[in-house]
N, C-alpha and C. Protein backbone atom coordinates (compact mmCIF):
# COMPACT_ATOMS: atom_id res chain seq x y z
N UNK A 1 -39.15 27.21 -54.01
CA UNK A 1 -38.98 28.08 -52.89
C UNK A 1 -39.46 27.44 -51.59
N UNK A 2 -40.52 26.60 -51.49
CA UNK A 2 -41.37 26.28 -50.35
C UNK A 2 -40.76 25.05 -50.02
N UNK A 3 -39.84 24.54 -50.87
CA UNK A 3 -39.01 23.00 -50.91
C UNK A 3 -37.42 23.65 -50.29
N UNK A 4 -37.05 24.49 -50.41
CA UNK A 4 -35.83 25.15 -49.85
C UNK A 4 -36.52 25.68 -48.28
N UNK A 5 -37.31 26.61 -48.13
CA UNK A 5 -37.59 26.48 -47.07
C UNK A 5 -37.47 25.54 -45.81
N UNK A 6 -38.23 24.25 -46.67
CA UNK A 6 -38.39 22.89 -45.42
C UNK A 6 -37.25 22.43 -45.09
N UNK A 7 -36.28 22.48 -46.48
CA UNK A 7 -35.18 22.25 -46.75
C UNK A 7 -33.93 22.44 -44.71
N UNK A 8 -34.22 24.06 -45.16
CA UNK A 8 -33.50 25.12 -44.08
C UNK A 8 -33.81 24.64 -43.00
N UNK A 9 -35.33 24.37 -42.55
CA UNK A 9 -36.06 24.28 -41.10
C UNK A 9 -35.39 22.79 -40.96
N UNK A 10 -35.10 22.17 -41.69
CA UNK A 10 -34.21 20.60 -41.16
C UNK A 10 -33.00 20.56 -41.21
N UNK A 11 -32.30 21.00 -41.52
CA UNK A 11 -30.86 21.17 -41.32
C UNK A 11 -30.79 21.89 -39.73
N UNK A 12 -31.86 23.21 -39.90
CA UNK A 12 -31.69 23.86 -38.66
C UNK A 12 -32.18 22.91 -37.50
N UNK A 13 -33.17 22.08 -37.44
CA UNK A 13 -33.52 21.04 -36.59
C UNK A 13 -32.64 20.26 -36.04
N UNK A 14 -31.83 19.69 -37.39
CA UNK A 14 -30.73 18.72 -36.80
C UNK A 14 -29.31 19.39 -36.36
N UNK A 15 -29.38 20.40 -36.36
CA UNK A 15 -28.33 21.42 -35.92
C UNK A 15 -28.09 21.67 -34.13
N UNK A 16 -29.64 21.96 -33.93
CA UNK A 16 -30.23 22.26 -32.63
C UNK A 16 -30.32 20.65 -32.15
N UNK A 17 -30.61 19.74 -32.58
CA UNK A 17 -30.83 18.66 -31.91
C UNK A 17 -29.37 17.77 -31.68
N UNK A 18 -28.10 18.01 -32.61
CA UNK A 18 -27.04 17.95 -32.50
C UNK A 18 -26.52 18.57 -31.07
N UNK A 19 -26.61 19.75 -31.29
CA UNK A 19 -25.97 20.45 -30.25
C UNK A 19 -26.72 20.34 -28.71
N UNK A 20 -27.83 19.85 -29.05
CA UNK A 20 -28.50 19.27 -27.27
C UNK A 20 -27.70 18.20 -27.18
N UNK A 21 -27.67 17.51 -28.30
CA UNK A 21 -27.18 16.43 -27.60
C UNK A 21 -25.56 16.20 -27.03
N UNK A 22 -24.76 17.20 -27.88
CA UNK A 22 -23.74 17.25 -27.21
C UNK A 22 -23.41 18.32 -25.93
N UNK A 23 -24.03 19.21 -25.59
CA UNK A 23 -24.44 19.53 -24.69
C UNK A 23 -24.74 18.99 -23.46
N UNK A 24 -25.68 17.80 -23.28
CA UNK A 24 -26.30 17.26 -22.31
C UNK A 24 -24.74 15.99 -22.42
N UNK A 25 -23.94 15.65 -23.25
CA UNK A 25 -23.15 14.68 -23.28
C UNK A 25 -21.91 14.97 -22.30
N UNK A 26 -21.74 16.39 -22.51
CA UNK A 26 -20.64 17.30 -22.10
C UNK A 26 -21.22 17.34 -20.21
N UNK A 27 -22.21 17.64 -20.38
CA UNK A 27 -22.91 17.66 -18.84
C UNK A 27 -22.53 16.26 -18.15
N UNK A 28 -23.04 15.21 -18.85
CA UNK A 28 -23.17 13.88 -18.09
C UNK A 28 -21.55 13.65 -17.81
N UNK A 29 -20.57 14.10 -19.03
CA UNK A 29 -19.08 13.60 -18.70
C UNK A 29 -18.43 14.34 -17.31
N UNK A 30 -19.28 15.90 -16.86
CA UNK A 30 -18.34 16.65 -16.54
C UNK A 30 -18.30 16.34 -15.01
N UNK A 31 -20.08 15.59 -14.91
CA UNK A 31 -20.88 15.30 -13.57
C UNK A 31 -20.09 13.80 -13.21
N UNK A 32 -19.53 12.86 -13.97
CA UNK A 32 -18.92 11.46 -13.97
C UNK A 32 -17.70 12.22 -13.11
N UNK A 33 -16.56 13.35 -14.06
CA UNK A 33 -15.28 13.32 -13.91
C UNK A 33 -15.02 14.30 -12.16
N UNK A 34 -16.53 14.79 -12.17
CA UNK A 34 -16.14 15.73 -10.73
C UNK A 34 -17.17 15.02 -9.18
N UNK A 35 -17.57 13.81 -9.72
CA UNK A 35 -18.23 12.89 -8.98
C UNK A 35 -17.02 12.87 -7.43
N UNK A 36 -17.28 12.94 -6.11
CA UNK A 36 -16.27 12.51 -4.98
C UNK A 36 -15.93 11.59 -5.18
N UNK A 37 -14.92 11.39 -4.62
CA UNK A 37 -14.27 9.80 -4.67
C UNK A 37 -15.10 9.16 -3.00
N UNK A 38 -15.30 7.73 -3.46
CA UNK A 38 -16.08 7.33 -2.46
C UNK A 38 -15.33 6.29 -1.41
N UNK A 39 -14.75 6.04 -0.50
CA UNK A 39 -13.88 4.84 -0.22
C UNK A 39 -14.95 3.75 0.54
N UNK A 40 -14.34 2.63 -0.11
CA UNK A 40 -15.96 1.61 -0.24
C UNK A 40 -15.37 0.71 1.20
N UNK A 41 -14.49 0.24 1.13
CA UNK A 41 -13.34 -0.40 2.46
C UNK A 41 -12.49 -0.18 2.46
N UNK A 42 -11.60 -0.59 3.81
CA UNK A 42 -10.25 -0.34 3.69
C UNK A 42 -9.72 -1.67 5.03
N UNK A 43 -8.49 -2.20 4.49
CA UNK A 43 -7.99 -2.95 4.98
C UNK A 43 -6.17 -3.05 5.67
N UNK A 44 -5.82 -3.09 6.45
CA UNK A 44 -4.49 -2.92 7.12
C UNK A 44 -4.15 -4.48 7.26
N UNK A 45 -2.84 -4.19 6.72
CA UNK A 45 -2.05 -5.34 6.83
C UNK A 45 -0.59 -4.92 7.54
N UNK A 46 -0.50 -4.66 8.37
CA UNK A 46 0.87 -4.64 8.72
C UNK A 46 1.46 -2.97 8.25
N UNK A 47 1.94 -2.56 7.82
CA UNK A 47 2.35 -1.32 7.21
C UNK A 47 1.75 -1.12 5.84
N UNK A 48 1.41 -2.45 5.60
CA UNK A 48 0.28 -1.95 4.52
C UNK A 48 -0.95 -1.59 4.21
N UNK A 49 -1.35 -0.81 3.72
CA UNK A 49 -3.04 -0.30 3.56
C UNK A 49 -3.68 -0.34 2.35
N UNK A 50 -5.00 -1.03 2.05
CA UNK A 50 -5.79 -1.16 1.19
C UNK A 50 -6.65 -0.46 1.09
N UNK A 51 -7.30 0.27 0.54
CA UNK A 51 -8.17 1.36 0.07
C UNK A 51 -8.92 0.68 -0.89
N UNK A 52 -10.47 0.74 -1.11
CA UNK A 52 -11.27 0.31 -2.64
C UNK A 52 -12.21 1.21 -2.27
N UNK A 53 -11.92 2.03 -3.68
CA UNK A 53 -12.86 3.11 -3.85
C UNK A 53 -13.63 2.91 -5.61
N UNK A 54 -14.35 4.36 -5.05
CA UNK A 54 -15.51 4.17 -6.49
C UNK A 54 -14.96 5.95 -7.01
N UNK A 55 -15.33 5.99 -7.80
CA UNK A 55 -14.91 7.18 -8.59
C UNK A 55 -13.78 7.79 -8.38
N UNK A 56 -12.87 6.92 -8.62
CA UNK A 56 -11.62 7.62 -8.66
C UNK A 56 -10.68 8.47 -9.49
N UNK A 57 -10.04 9.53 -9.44
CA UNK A 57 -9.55 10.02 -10.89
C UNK A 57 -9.07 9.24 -11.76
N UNK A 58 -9.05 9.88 -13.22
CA UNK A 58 -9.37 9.19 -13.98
C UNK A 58 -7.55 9.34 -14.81
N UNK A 59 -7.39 10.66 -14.42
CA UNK A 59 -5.45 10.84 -15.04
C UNK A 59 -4.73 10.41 -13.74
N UNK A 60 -3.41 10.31 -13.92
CA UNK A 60 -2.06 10.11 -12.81
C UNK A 60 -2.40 11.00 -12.23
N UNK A 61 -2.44 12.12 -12.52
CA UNK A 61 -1.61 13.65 -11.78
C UNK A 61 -2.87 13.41 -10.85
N UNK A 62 -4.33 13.36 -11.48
CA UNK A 62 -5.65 13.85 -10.24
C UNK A 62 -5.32 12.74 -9.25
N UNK A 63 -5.22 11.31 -9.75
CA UNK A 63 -5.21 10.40 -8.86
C UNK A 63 -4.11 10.82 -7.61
N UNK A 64 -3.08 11.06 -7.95
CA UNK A 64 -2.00 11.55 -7.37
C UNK A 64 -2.26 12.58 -6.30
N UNK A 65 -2.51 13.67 -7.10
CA UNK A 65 -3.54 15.10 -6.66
C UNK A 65 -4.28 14.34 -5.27
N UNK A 66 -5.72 13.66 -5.69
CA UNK A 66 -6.22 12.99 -4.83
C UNK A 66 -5.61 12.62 -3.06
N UNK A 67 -4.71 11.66 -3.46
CA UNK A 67 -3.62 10.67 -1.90
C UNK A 67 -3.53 12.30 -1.47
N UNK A 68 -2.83 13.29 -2.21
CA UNK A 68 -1.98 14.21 -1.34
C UNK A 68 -2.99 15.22 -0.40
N UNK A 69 -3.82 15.49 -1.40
CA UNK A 69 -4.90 16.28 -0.71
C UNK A 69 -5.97 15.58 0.63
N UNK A 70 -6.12 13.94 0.38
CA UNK A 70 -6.37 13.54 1.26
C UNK A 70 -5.85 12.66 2.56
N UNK A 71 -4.63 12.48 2.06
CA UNK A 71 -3.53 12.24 3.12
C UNK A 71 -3.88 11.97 4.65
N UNK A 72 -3.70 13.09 5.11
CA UNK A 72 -3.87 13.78 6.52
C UNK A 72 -5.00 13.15 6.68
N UNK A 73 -6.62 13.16 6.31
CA UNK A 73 -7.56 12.87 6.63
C UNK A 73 -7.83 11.68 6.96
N UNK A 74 -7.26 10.87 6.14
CA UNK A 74 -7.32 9.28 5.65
C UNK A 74 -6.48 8.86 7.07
N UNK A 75 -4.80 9.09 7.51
CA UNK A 75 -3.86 9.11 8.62
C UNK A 75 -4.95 8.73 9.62
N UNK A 76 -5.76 9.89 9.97
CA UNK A 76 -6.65 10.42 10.89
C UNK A 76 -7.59 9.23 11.69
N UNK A 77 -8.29 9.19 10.14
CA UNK A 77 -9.63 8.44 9.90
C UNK A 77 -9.26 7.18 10.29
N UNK A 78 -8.21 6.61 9.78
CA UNK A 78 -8.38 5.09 10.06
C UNK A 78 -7.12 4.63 10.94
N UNK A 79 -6.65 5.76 11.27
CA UNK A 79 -5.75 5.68 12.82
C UNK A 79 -4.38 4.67 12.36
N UNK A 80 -3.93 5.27 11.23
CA UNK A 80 -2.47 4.67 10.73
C UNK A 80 -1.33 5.70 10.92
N UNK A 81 -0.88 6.26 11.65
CA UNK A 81 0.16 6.95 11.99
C UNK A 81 0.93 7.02 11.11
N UNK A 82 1.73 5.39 10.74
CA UNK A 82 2.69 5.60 10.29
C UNK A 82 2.93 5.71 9.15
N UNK A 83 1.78 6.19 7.88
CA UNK A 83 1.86 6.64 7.01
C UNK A 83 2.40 7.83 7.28
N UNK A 84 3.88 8.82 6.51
CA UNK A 84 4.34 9.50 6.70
C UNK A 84 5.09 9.40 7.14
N UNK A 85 5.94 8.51 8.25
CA UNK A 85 6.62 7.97 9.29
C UNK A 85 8.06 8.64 7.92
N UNK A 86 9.19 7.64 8.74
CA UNK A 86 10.56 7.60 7.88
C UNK A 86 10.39 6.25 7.94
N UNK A 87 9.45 5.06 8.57
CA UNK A 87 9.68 3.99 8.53
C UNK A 87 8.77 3.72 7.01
N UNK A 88 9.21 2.29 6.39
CA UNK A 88 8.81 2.05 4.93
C UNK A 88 6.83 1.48 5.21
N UNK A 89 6.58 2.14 4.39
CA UNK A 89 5.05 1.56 4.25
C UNK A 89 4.26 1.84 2.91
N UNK A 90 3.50 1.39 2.56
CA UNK A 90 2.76 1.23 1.51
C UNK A 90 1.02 1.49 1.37
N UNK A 91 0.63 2.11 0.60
CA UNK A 91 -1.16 1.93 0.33
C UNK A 91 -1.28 1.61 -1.23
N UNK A 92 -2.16 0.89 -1.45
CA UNK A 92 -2.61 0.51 -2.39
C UNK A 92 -4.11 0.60 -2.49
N UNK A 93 -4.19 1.63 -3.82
CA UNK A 93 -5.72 1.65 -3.96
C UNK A 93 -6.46 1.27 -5.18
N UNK A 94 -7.33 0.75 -4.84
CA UNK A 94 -8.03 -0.44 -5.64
C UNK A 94 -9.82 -0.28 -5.70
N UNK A 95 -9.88 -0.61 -7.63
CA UNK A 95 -11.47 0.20 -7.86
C UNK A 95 -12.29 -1.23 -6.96
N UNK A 96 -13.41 -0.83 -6.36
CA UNK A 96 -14.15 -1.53 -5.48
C UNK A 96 -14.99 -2.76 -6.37
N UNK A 97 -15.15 -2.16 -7.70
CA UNK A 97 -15.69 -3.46 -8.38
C UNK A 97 -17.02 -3.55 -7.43
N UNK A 98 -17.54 -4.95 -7.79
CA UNK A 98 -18.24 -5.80 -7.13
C UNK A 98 -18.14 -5.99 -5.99
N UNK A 99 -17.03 -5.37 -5.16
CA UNK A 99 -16.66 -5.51 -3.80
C UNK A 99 -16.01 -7.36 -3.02
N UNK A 100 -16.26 -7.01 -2.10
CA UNK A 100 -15.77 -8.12 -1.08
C UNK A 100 -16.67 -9.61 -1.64
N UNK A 101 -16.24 -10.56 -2.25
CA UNK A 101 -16.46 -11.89 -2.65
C UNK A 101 -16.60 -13.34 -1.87
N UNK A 102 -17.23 -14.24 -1.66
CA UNK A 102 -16.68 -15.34 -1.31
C UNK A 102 -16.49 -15.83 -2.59
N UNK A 103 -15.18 -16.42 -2.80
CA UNK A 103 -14.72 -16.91 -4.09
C UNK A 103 -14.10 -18.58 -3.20
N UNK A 104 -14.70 -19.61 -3.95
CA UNK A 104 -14.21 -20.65 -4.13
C UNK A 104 -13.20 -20.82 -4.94
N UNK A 105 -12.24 -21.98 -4.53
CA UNK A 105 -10.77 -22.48 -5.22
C UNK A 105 -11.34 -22.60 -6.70
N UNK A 106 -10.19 -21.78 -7.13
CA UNK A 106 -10.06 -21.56 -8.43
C UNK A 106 -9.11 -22.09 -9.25
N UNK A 107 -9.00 -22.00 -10.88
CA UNK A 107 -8.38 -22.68 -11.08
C UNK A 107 -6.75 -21.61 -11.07
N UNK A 108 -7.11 -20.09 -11.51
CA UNK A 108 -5.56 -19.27 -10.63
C UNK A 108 -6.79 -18.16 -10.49
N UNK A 109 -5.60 -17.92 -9.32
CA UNK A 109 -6.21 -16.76 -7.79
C UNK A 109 -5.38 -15.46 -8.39
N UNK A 110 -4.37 -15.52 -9.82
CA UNK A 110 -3.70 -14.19 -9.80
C UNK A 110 -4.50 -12.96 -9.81
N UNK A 111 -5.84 -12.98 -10.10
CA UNK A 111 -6.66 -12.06 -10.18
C UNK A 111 -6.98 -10.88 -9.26
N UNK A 112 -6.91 -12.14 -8.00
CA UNK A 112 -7.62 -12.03 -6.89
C UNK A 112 -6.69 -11.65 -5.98
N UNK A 113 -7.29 -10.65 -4.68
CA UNK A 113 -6.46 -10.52 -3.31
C UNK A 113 -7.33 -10.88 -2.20
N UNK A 114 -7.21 -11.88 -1.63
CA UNK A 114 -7.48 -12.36 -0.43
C UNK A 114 -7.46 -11.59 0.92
N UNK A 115 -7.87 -11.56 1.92
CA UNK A 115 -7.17 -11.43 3.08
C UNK A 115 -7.97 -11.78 4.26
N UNK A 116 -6.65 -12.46 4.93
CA UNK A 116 -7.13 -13.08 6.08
C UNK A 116 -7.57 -12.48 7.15
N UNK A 117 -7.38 -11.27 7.30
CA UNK A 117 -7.79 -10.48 8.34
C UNK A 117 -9.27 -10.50 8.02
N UNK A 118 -10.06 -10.38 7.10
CA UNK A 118 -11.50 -9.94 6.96
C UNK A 118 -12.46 -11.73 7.11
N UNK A 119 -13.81 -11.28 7.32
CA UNK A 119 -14.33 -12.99 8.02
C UNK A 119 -14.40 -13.78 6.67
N UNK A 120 -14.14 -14.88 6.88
CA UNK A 120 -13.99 -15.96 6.21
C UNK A 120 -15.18 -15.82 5.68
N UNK A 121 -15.28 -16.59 3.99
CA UNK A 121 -15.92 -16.10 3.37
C UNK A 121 -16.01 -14.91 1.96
N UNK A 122 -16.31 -13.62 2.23
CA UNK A 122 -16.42 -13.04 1.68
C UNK A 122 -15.25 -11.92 1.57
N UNK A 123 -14.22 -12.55 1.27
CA UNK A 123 -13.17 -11.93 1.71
C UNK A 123 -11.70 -12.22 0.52
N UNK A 124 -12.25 -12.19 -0.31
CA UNK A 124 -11.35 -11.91 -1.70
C UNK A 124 -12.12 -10.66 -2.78
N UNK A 125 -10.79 -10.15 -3.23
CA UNK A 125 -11.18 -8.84 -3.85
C UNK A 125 -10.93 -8.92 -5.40
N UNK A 126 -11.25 -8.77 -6.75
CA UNK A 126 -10.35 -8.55 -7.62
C UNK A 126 -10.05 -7.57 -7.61
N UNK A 127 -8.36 -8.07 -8.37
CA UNK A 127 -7.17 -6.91 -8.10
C UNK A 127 -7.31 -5.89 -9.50
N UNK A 128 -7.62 -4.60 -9.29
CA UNK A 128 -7.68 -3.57 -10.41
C UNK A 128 -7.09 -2.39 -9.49
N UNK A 129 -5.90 -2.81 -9.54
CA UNK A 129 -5.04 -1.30 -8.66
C UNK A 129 -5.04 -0.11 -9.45
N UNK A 130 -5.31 0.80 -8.68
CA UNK A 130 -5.35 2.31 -9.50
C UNK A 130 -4.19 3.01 -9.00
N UNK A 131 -3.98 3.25 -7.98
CA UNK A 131 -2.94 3.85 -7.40
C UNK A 131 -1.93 3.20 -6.67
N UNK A 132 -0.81 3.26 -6.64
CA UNK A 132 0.24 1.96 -5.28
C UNK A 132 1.60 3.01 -4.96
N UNK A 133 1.20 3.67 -3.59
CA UNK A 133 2.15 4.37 -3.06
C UNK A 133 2.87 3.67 -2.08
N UNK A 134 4.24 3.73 -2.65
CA UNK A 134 5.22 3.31 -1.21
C UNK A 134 5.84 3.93 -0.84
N UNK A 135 6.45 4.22 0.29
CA UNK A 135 7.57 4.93 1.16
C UNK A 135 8.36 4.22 1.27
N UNK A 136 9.56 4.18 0.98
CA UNK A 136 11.24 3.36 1.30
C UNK A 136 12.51 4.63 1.23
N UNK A 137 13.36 4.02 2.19
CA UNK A 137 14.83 4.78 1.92
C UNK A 137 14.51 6.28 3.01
N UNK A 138 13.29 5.75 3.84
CA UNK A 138 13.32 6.86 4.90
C UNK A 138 13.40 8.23 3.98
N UNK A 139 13.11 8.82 2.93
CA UNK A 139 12.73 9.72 2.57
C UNK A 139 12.00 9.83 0.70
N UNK A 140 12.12 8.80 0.65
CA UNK A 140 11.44 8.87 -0.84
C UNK A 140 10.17 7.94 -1.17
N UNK A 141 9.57 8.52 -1.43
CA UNK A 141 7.93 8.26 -2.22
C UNK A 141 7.50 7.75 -3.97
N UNK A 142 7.24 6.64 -3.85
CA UNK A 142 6.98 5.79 -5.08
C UNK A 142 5.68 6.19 -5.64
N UNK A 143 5.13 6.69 -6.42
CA UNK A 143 3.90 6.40 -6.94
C UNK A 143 3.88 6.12 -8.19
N UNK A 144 2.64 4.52 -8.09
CA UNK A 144 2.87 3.82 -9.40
C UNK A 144 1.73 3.71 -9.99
N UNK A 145 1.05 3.82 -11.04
CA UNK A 145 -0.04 3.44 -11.37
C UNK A 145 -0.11 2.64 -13.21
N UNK A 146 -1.30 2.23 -13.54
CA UNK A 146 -1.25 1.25 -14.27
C UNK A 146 -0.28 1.35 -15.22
N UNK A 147 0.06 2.50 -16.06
CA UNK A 147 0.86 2.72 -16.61
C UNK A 147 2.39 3.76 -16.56
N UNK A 148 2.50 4.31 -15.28
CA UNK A 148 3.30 5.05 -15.05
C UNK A 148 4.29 5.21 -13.60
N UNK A 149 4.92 5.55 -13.73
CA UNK A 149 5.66 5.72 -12.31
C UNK A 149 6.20 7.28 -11.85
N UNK A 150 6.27 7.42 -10.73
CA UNK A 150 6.62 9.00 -10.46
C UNK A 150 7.45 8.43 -8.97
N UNK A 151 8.30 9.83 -8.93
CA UNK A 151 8.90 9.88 -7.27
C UNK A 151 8.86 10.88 -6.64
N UNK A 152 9.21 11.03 -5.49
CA UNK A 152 9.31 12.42 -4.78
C UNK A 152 10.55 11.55 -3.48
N UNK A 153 11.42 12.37 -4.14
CA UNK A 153 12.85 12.42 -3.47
C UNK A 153 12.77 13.55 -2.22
N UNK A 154 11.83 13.36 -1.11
CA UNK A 154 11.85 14.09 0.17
C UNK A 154 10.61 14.87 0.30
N UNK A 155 10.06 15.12 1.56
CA UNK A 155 8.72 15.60 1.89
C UNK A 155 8.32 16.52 0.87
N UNK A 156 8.53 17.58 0.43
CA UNK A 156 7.73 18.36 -0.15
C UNK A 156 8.71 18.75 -1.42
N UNK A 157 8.92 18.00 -1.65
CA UNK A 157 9.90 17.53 -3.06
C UNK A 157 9.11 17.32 -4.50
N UNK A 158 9.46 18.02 -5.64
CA UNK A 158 8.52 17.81 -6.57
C UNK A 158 8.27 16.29 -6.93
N UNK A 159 7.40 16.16 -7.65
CA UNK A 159 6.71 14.96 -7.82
C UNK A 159 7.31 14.88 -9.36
N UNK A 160 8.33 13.95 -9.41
CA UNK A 160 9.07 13.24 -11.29
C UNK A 160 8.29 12.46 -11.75
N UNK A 161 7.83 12.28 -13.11
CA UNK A 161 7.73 11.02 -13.73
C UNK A 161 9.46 10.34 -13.82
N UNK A 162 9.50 8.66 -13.70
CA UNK A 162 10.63 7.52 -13.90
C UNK A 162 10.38 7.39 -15.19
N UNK A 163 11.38 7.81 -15.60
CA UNK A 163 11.55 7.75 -17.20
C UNK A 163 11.73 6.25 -17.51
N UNK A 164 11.05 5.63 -18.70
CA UNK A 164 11.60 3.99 -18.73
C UNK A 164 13.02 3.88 -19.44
């Protein structure tokens, strides 16, 4: 009887100590997935725009979700007009990593994105694109990411997955 007892009180122990722990697991994931997105730099090239951020969504749709909801702000912030335009342009956004590098000649650079606009030096990035929106055809919107592609055939046009 007194051996069934102790028996009970440890099962029930590891029951309760189970469920803290998935509990507190569920907490730490939920605090990761609703973390802001942080934008670490950003770089203009011509009609193109570079973005490297830190906590970025983690599905298509949020990442997606993400550009649209912050759009306007971003336009604003870093004084690119012609995002939105009918003329063709592009952003590409990219996890910040380790950030801005001085990287010596290598034996291949495919890794890597350079750019000459930023000071010599510390001024190669590795490439881990998360998001790559383009505008072409004066009304249609590309969004591509590591594994998927979507369009939007006109301003407020639903958003397709490109079937392969």
């Amino acid at each position: 009887m007194i051996s069934s007892n102790k028996n009970n009180r440890k099962r029930l122990f590891k029951k309760i100590i189970l469920f803290v722990l998935i509990f507190f697991g569920f907490i730490y994931w939920l605090y990761i997935l609703l973390m802001p997105v942080k934008i670490i730099s950003f770089v203009r090239e011509g009609s193109r725009i570079y973005l490297f951020v830190e906590h970025f969504p983690v599905t298509n749709k949020g990442r997606i979700a993400w550009w649209l909801d912050n759009k306007e702000l971003l336009i604003e912030k870093y004084d690119v007009p012609f995002i939105g335009s009918k003329y063709p342009w592009s952003v590409l956004i990219g996890e910040a990593g380790d950030g801005f590098q001085f990287l010596q000649h290598r034996a291949s650079d495919n890794d890597l994105r350079c750019f000459d606009s930023l000071k010599p030096g510390a001024n190669c990035i590795e490439k881990k694109w998360l998001l790559w929106i383009s505008h072409f055809n004066q009304v249609d919107t590309r969004y591509t990411t590591d594994d998927s592609e979507y369009i939007q055939r006109g301003e407020n046009a639903e958003i397709r997955r490109v079937d392969d």
